[in-house]
N, C-alpha and C. Protein backbone atom coordinates (compact mmCIF):
# COMPACT_ATOMS: atom_id res chain seq x y z
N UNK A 1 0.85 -1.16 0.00
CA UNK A 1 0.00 0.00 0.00
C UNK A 1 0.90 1.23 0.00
N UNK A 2 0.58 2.01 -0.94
CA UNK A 2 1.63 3.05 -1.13
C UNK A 2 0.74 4.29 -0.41
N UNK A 3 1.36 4.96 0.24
CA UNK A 3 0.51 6.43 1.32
C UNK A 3 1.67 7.28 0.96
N UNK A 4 0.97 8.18 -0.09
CA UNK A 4 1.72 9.53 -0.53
C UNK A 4 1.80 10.50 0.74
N UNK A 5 0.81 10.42 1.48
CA UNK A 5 0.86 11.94 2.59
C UNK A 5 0.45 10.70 4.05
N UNK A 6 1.13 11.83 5.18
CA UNK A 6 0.88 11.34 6.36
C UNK A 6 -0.26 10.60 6.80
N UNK A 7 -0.15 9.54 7.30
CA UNK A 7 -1.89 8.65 7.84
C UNK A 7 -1.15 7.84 8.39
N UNK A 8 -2.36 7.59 9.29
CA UNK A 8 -1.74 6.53 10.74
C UNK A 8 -2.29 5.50 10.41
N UNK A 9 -1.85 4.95 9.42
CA UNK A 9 -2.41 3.39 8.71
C UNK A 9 -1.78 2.43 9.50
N UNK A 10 -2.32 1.31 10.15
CA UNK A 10 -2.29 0.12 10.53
C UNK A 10 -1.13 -0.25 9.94
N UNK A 11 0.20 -1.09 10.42
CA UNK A 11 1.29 -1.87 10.18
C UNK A 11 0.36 -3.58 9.99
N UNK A 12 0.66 -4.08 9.22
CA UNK A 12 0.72 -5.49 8.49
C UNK A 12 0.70 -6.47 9.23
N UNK A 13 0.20 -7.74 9.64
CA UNK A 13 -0.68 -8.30 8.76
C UNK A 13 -1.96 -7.38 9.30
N UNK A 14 -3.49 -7.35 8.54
CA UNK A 14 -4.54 -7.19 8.61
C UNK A 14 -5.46 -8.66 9.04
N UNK A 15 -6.08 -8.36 9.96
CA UNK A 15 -6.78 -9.72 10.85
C UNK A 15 -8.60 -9.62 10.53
N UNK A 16 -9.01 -10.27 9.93
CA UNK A 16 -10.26 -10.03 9.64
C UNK A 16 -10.92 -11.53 10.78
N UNK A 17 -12.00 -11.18 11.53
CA UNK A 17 -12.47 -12.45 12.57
C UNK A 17 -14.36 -12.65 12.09
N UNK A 18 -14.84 -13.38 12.51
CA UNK A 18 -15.72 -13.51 12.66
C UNK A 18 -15.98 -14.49 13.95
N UNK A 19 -17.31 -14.50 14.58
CA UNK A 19 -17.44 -14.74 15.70
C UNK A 19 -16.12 -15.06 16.65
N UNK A 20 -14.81 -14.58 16.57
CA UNK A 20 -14.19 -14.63 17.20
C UNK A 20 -13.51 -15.96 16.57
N UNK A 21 -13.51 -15.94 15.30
CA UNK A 21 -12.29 -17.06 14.31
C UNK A 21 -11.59 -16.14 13.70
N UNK A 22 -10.23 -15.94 13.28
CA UNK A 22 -9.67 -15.32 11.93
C UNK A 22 -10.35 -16.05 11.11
N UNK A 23 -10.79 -15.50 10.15
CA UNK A 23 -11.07 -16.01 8.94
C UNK A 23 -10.40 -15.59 7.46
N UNK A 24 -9.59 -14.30 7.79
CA UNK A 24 -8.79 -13.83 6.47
C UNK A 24 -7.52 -13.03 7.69
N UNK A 25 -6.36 -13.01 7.02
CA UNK A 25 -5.17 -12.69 7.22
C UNK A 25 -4.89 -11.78 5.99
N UNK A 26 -4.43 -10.63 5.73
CA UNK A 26 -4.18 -10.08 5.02
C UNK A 26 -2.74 -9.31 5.37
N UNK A 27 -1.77 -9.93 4.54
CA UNK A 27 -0.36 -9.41 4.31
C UNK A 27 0.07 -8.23 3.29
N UNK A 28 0.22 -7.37 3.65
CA UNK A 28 1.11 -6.35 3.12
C UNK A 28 2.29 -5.22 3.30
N UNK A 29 2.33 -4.61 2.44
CA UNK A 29 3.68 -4.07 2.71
C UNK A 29 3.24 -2.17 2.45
N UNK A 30 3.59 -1.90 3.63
CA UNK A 30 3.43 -0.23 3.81
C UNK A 30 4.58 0.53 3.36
N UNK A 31 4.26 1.48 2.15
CA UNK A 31 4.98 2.23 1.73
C UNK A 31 4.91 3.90 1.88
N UNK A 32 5.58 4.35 3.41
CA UNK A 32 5.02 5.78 3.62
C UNK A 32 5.61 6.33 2.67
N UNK A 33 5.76 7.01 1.61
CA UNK A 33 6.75 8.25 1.19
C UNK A 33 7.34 9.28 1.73
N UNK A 34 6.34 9.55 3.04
CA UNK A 34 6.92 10.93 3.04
C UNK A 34 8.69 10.36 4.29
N UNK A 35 8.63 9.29 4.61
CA UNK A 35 9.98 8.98 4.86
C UNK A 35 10.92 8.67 4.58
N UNK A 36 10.59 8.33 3.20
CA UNK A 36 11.87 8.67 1.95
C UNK A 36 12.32 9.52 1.52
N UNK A 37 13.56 9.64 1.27
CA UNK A 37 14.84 10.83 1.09
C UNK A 37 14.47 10.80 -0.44
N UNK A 38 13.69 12.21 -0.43
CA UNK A 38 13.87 12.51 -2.53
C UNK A 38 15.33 12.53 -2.78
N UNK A 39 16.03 13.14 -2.08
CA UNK A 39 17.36 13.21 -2.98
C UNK A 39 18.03 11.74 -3.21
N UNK A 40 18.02 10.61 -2.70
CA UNK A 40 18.43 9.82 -2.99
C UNK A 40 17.98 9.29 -4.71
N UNK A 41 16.41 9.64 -4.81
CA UNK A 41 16.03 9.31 -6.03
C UNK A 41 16.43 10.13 -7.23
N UNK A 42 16.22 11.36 -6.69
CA UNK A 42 17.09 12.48 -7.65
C UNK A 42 18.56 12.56 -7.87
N UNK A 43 19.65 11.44 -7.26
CA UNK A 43 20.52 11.62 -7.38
C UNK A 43 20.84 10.11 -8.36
N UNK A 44 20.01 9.56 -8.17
CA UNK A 44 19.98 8.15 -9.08
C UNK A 44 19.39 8.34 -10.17
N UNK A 45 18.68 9.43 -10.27
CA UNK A 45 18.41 9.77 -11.65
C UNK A 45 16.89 9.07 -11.90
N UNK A 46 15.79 8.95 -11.21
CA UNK A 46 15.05 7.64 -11.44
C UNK A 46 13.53 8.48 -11.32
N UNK A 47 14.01 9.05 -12.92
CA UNK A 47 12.91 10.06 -13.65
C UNK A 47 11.01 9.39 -13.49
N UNK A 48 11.28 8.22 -13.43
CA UNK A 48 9.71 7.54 -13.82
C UNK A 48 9.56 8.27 -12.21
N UNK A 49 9.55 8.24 -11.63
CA UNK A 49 8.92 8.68 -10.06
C UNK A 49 9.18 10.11 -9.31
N UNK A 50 9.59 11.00 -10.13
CA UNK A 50 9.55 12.46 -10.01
C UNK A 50 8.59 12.83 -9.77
N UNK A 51 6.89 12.69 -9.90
CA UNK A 51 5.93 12.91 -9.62
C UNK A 51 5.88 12.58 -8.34
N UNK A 52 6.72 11.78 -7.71
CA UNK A 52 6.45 11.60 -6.41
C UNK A 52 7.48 12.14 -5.24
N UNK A 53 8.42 12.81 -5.64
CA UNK A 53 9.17 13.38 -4.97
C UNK A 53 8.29 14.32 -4.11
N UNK A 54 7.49 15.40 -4.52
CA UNK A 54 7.22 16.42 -3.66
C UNK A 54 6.55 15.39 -2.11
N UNK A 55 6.48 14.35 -2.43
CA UNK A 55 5.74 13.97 -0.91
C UNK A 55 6.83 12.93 0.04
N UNK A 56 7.86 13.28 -0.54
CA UNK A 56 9.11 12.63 0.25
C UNK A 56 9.95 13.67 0.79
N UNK A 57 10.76 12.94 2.03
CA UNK A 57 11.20 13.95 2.91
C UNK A 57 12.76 14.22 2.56
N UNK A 58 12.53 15.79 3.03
CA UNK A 58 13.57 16.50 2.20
C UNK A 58 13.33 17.60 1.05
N UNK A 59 12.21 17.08 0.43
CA UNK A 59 11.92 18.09 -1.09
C UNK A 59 11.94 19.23 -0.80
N UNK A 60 12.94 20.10 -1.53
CA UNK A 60 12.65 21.31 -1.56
C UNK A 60 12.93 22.15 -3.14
N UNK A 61 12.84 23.21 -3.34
CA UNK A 61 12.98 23.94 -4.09
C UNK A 61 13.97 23.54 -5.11
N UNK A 62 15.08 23.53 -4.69
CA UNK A 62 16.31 23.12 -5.82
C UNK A 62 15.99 21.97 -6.76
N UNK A 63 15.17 20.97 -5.61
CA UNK A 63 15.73 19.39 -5.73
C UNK A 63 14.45 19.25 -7.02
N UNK A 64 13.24 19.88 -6.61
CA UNK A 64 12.11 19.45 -7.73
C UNK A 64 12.24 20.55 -8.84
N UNK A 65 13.09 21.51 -8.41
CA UNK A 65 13.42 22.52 -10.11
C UNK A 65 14.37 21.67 -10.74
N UNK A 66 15.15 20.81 -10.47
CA UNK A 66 16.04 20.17 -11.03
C UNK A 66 15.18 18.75 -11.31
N UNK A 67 14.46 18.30 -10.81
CA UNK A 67 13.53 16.95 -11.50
C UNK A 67 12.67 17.75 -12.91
N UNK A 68 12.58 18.51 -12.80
CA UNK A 68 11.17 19.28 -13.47
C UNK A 68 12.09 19.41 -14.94
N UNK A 69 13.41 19.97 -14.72
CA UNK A 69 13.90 20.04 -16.11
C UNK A 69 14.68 18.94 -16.45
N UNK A 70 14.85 17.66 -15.70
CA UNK A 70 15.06 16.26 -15.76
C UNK A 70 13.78 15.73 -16.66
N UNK A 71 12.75 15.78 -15.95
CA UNK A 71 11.39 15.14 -17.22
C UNK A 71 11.41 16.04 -18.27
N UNK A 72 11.55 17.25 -18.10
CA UNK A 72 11.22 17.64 -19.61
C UNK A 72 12.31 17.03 -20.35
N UNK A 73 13.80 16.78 -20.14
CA UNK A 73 14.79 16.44 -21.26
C UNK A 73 14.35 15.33 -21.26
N UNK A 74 13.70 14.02 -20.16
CA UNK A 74 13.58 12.73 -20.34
C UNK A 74 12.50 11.93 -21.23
N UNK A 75 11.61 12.99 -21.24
CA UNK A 75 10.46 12.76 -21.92
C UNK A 75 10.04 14.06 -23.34
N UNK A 76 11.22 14.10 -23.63
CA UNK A 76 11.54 15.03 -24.68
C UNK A 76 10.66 14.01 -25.91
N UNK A 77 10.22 15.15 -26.49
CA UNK A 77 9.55 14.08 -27.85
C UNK A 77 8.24 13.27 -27.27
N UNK A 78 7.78 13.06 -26.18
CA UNK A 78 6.99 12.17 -25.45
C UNK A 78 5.95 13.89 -24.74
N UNK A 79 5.05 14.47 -25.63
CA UNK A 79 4.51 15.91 -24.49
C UNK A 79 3.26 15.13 -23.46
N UNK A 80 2.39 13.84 -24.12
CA UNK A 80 1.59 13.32 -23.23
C UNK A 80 1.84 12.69 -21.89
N UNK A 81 2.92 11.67 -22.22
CA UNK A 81 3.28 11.00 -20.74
C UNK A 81 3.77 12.25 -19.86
N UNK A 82 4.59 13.71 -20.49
CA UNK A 82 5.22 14.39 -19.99
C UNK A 82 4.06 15.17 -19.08
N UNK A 83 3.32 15.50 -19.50
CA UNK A 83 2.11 16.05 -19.42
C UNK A 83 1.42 15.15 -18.21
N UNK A 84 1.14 13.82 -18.55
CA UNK A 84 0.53 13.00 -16.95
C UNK A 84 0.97 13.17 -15.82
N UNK A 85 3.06 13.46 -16.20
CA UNK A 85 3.51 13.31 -15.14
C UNK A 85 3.60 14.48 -14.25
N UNK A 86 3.81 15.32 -15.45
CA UNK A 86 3.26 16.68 -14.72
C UNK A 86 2.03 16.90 -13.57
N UNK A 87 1.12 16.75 -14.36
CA UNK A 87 0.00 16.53 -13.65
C UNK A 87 -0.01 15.84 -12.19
N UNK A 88 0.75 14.66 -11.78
CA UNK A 88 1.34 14.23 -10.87
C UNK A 88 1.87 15.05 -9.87
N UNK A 89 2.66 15.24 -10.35
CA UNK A 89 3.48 16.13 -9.54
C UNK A 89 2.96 17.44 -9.06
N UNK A 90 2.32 17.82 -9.84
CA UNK A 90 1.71 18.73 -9.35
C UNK A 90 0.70 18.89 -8.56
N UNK A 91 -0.17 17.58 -9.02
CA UNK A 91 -1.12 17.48 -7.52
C UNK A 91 -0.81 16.35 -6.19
N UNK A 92 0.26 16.25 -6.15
CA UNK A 92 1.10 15.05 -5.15
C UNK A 92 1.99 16.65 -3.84
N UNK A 93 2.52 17.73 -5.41
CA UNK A 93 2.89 18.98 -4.54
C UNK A 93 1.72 20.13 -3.74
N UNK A 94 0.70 19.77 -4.38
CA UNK A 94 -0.11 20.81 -3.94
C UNK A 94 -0.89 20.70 -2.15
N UNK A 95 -0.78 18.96 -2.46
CA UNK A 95 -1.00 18.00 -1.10
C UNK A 95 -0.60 17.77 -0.13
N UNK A 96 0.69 17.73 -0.23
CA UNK A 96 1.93 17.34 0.85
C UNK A 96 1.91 18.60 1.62
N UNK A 97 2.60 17.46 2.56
CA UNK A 97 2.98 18.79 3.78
C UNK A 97 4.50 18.62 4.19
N UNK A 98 5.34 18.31 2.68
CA UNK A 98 6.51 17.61 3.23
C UNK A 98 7.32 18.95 2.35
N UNK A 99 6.69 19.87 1.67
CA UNK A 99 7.57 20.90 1.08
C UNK A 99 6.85 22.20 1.42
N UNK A 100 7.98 23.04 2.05
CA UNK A 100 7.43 24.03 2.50
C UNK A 100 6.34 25.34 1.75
N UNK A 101 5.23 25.84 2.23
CA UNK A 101 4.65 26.80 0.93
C UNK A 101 5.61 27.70 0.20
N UNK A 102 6.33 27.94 0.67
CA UNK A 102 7.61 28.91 -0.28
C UNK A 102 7.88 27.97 -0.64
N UNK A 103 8.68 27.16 -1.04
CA UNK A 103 8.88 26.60 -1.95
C UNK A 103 7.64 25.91 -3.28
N UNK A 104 6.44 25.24 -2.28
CA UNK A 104 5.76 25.15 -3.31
C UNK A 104 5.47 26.04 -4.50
N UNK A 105 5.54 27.55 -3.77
CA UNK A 105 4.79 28.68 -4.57
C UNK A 105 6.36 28.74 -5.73
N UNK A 106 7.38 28.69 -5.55
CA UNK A 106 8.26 28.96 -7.03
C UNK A 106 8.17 27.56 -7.34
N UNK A 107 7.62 26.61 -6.62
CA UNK A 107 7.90 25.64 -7.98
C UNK A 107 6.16 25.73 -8.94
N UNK A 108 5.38 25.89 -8.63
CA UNK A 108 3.91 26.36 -9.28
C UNK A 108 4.55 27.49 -9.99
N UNK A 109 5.43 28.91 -9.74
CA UNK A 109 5.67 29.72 -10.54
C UNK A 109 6.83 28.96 -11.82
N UNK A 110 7.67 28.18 -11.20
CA UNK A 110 8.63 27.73 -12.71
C UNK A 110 7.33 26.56 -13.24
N UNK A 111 6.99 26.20 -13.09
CA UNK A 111 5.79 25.19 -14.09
C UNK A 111 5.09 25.97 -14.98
N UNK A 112 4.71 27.52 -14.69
CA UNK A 112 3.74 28.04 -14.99
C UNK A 112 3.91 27.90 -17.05
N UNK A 113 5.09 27.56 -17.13
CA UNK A 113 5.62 27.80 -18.71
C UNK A 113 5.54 26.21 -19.14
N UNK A 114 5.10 25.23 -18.45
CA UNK A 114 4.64 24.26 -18.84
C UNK A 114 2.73 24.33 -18.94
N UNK A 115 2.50 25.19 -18.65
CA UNK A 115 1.25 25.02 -18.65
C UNK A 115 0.27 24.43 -19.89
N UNK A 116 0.77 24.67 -21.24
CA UNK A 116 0.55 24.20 -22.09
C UNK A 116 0.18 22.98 -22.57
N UNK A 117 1.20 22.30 -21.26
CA UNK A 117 1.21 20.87 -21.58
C UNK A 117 0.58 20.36 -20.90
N UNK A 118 -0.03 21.22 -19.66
CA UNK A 118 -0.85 20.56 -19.17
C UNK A 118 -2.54 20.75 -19.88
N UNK A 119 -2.58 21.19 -20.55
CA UNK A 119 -3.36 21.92 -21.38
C UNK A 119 -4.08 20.89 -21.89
N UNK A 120 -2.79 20.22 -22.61
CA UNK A 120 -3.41 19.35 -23.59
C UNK A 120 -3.61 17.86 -23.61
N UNK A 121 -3.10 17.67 -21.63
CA UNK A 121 -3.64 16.68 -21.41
C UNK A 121 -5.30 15.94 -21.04
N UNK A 122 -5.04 14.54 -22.02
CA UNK A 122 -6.74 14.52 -21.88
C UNK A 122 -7.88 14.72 -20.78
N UNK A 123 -6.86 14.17 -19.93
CA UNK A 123 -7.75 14.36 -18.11
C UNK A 123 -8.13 15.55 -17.90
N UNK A 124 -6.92 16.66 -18.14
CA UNK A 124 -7.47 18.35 -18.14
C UNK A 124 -8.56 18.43 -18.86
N UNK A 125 -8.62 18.47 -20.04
CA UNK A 125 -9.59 18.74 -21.15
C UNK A 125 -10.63 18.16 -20.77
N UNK A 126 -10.95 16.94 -20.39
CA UNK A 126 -12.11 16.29 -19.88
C UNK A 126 -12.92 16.84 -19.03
N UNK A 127 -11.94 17.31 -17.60
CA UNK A 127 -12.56 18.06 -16.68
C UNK A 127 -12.86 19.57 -16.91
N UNK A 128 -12.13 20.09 -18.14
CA UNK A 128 -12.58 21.76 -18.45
C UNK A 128 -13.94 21.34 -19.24
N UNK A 129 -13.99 20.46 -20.21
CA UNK A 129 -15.27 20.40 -20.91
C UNK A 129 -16.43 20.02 -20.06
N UNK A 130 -16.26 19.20 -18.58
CA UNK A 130 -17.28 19.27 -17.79
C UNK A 130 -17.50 20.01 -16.84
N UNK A 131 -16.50 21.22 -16.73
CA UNK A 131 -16.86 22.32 -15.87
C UNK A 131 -17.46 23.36 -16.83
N UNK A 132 -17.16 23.32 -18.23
CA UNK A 132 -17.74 24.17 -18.78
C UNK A 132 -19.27 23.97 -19.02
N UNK A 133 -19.57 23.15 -19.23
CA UNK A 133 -20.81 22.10 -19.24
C UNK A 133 -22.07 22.41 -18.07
N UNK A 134 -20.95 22.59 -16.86
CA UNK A 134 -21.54 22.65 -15.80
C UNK A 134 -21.81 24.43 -15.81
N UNK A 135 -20.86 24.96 -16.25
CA UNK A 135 -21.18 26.75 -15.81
C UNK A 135 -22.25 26.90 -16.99
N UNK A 136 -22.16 26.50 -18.40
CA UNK A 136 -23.47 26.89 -18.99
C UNK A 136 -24.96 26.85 -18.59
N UNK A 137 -25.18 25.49 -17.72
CA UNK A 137 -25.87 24.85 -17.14
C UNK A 137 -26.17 26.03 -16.02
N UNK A 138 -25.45 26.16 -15.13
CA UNK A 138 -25.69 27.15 -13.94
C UNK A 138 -26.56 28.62 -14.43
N UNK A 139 -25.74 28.82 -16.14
CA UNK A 139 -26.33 30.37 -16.17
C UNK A 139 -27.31 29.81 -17.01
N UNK A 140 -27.84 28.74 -17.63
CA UNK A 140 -29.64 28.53 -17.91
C UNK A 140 -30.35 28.21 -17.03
N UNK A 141 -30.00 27.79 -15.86
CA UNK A 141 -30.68 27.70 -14.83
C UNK A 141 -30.69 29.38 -13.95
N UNK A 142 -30.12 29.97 -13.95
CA UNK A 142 -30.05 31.10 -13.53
C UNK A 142 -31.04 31.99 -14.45
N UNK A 143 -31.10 31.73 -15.78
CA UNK A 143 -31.43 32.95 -16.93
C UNK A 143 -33.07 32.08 -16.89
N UNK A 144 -33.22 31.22 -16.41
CA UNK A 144 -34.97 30.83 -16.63
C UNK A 144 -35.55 30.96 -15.29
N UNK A 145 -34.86 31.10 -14.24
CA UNK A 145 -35.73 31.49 -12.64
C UNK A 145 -35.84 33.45 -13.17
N UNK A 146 -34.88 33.86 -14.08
CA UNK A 146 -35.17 35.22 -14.08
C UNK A 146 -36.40 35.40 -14.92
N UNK A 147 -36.06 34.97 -15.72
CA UNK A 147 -37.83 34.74 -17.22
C UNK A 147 -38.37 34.40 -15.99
N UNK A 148 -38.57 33.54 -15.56
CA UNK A 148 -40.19 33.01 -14.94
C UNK A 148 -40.52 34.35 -13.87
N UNK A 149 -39.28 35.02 -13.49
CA UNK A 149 -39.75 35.99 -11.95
C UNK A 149 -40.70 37.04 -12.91
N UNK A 150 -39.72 37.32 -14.38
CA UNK A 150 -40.53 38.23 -14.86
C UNK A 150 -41.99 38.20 -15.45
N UNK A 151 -42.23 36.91 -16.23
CA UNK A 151 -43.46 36.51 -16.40
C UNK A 151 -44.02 35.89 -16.05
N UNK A 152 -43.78 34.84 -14.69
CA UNK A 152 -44.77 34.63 -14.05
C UNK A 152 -44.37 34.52 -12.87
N UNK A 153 -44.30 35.63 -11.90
CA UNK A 153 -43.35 35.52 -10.72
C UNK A 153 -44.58 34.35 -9.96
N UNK A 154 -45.84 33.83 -9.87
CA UNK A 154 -46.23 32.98 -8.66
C UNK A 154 -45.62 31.25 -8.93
N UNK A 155 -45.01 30.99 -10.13
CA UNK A 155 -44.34 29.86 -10.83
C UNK A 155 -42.82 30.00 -9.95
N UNK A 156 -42.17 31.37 -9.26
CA UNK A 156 -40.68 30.91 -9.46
C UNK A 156 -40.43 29.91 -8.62
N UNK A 157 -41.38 29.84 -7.10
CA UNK A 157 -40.71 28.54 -6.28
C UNK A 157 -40.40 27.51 -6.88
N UNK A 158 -41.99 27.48 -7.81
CA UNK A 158 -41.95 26.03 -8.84
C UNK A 158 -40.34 25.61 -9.62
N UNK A 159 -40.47 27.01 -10.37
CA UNK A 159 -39.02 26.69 -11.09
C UNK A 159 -37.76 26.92 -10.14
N UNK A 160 -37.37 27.25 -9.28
CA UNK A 160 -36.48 27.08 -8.64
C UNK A 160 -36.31 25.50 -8.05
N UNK A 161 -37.94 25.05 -8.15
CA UNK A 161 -37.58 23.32 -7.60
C UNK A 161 -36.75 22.86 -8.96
N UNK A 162 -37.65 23.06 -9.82
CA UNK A 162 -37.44 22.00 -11.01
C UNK A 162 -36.52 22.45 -11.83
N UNK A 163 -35.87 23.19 -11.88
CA UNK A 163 -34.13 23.57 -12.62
C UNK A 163 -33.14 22.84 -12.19
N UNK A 164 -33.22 22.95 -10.65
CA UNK A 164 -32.21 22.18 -9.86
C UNK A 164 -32.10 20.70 -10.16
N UNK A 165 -32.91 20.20 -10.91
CA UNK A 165 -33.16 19.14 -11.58
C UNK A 165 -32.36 18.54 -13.06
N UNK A 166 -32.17 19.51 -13.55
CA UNK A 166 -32.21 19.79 -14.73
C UNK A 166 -30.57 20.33 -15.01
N UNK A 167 -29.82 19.36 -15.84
CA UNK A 167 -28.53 19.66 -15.63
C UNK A 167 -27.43 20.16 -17.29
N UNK A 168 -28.73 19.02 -17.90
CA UNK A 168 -27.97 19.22 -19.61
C UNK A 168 -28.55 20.72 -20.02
N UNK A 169 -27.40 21.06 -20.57
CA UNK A 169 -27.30 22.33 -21.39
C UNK A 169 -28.42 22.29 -22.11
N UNK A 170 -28.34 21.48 -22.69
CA UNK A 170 -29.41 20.89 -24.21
C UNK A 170 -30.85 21.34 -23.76
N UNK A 171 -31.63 20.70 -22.68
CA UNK A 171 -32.87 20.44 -22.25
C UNK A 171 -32.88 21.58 -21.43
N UNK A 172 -31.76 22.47 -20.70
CA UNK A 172 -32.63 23.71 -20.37
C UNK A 172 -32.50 24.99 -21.07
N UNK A 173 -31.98 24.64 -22.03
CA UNK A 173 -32.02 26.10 -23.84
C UNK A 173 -33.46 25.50 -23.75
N UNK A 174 -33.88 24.33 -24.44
CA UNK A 174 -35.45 24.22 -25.00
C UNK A 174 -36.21 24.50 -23.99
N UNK A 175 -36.27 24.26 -22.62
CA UNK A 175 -36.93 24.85 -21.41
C UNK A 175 -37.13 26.45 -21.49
N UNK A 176 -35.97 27.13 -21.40
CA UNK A 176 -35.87 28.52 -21.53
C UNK A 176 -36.78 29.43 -22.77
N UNK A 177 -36.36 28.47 -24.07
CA UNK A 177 -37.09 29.25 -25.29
C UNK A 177 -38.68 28.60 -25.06
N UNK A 178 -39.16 27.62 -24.17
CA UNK A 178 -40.60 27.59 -24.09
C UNK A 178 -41.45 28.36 -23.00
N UNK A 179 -40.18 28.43 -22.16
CA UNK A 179 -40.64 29.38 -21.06
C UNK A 179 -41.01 31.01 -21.63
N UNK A 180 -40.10 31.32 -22.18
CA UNK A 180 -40.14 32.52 -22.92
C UNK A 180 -41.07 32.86 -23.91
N UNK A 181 -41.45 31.84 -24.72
CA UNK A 181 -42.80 31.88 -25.61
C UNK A 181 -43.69 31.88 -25.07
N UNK A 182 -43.94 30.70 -24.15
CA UNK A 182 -45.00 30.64 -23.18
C UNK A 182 -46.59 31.90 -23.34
N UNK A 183 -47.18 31.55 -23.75
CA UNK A 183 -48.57 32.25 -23.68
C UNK A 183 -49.46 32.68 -22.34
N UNK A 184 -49.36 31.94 -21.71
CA UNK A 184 -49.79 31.50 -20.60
C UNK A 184 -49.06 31.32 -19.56
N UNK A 185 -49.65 31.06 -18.04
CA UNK A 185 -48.91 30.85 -17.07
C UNK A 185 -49.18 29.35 -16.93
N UNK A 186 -50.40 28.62 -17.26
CA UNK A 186 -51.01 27.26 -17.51
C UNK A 186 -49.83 26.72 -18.60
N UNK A 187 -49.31 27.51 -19.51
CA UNK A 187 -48.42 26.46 -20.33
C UNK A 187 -47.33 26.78 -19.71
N UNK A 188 -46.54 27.90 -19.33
CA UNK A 188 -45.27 27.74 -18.12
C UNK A 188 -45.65 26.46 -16.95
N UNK A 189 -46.38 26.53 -16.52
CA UNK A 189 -46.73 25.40 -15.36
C UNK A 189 -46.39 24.29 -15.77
N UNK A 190 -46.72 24.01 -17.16
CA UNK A 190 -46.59 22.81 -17.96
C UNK A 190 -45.23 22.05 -18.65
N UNK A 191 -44.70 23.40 -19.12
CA UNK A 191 -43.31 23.23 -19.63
C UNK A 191 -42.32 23.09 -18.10
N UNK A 192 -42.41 23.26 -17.25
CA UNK A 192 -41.83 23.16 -15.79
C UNK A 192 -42.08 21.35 -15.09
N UNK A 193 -43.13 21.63 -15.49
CA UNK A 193 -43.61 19.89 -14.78
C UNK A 193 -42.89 18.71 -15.82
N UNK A 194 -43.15 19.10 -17.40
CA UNK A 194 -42.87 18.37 -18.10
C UNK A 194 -41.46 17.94 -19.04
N UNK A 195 -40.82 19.36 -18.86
CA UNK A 195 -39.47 19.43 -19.31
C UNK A 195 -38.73 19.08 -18.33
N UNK A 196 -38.62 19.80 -17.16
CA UNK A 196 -37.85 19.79 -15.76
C UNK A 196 -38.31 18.04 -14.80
N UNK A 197 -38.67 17.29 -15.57
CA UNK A 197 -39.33 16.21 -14.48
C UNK A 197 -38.39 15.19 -14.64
């Protein structure tokens, strides 16, 4: 079991009982990091696990500006894996409590010129296209409790239930442009029960 950051995890074997039988024994092997010496790894050169330096003891400033331009020459020609590992490292540094905030803060400022690469990793992109997803979402749900206050303010509790419901972009544009046509407060009532349900 590998434990990037401090926890008072149980030492090995694991004893599972029932009515007072073992019935499972479970053997393993605890790997704290943060009581490993980064520089030993940084001095061996042993690039695949640079992402994990910031949560080993010792890391500081020098030691991960000097890993940082170690992966970029190591994974030269390679911007995706370079890019994962980045990513790594960067949220393994943001976590720890094994490198001091001054130091964290210049090593976040020398990355800042990698940012690119983190850019174009797929995990980033995944999570910007579903935060973006999510903020469009927030302001049609926001822009149809305002339509309804204006044309039918005794509906907004209603629509304040049933938006919160309602998450795809897609289905609350067509909500919004029926709300907005809406003739009636009987067909707002309707488009609320029936779109939002």
């Amino acid at each position: 079991m590998v434990c990037p950051f401090r926890t008072n995890i149980a030492d090995p074997p694991l004893r599972i009982t029932s009515e007072g039988e073992e019935v499972l024994v479970f053997h393993y092997q605890v790997i704290r990091l943060w009581t490993y010496k980064a520089r030993k790894y940084l001095d061996e050169h042993m690039v695949s696990i640079y992402a994990l330096l910031p949560t080993m003891d010792g890391a500081d400033y020098e030691m991960l500006a000097q890993a940082l331009d170690e992966m970029k020459k190591w994974y030269d020609g390679q911007p995706n894996k370079l890019a994962t590992h980045l990513l790594w490292f960067d949220t393994f540094l943001y976590r720890t409590d094994t490198v001091s905030p001054e130091d964290k803060e210049r090593i976040a400022k020398k990355m800042e010129n990698l940012d690119s690469l983190l850019d174009e990793n797929p995990f980033v992109q995944k999570r910007w296209a579903e935060g973006r997803e999510e903020g469009i979402a927030e302001g049609l749900q926001k822009a149809l409790i305002t339509v309804v206050e204006g044309r039918f303010p005794p509906l907004v509790e209603l629509a304040q239930q049933r938006v919160t419901q309602v998450t795809k972009p897609e289905k609350l544009d067509l909500l919004l442009k029926g709300i907005a046509a809406a003739p009636d407060e009987a067909t707002a009532r309707w488009l609320l029960d029936t779109l939002a349900a």
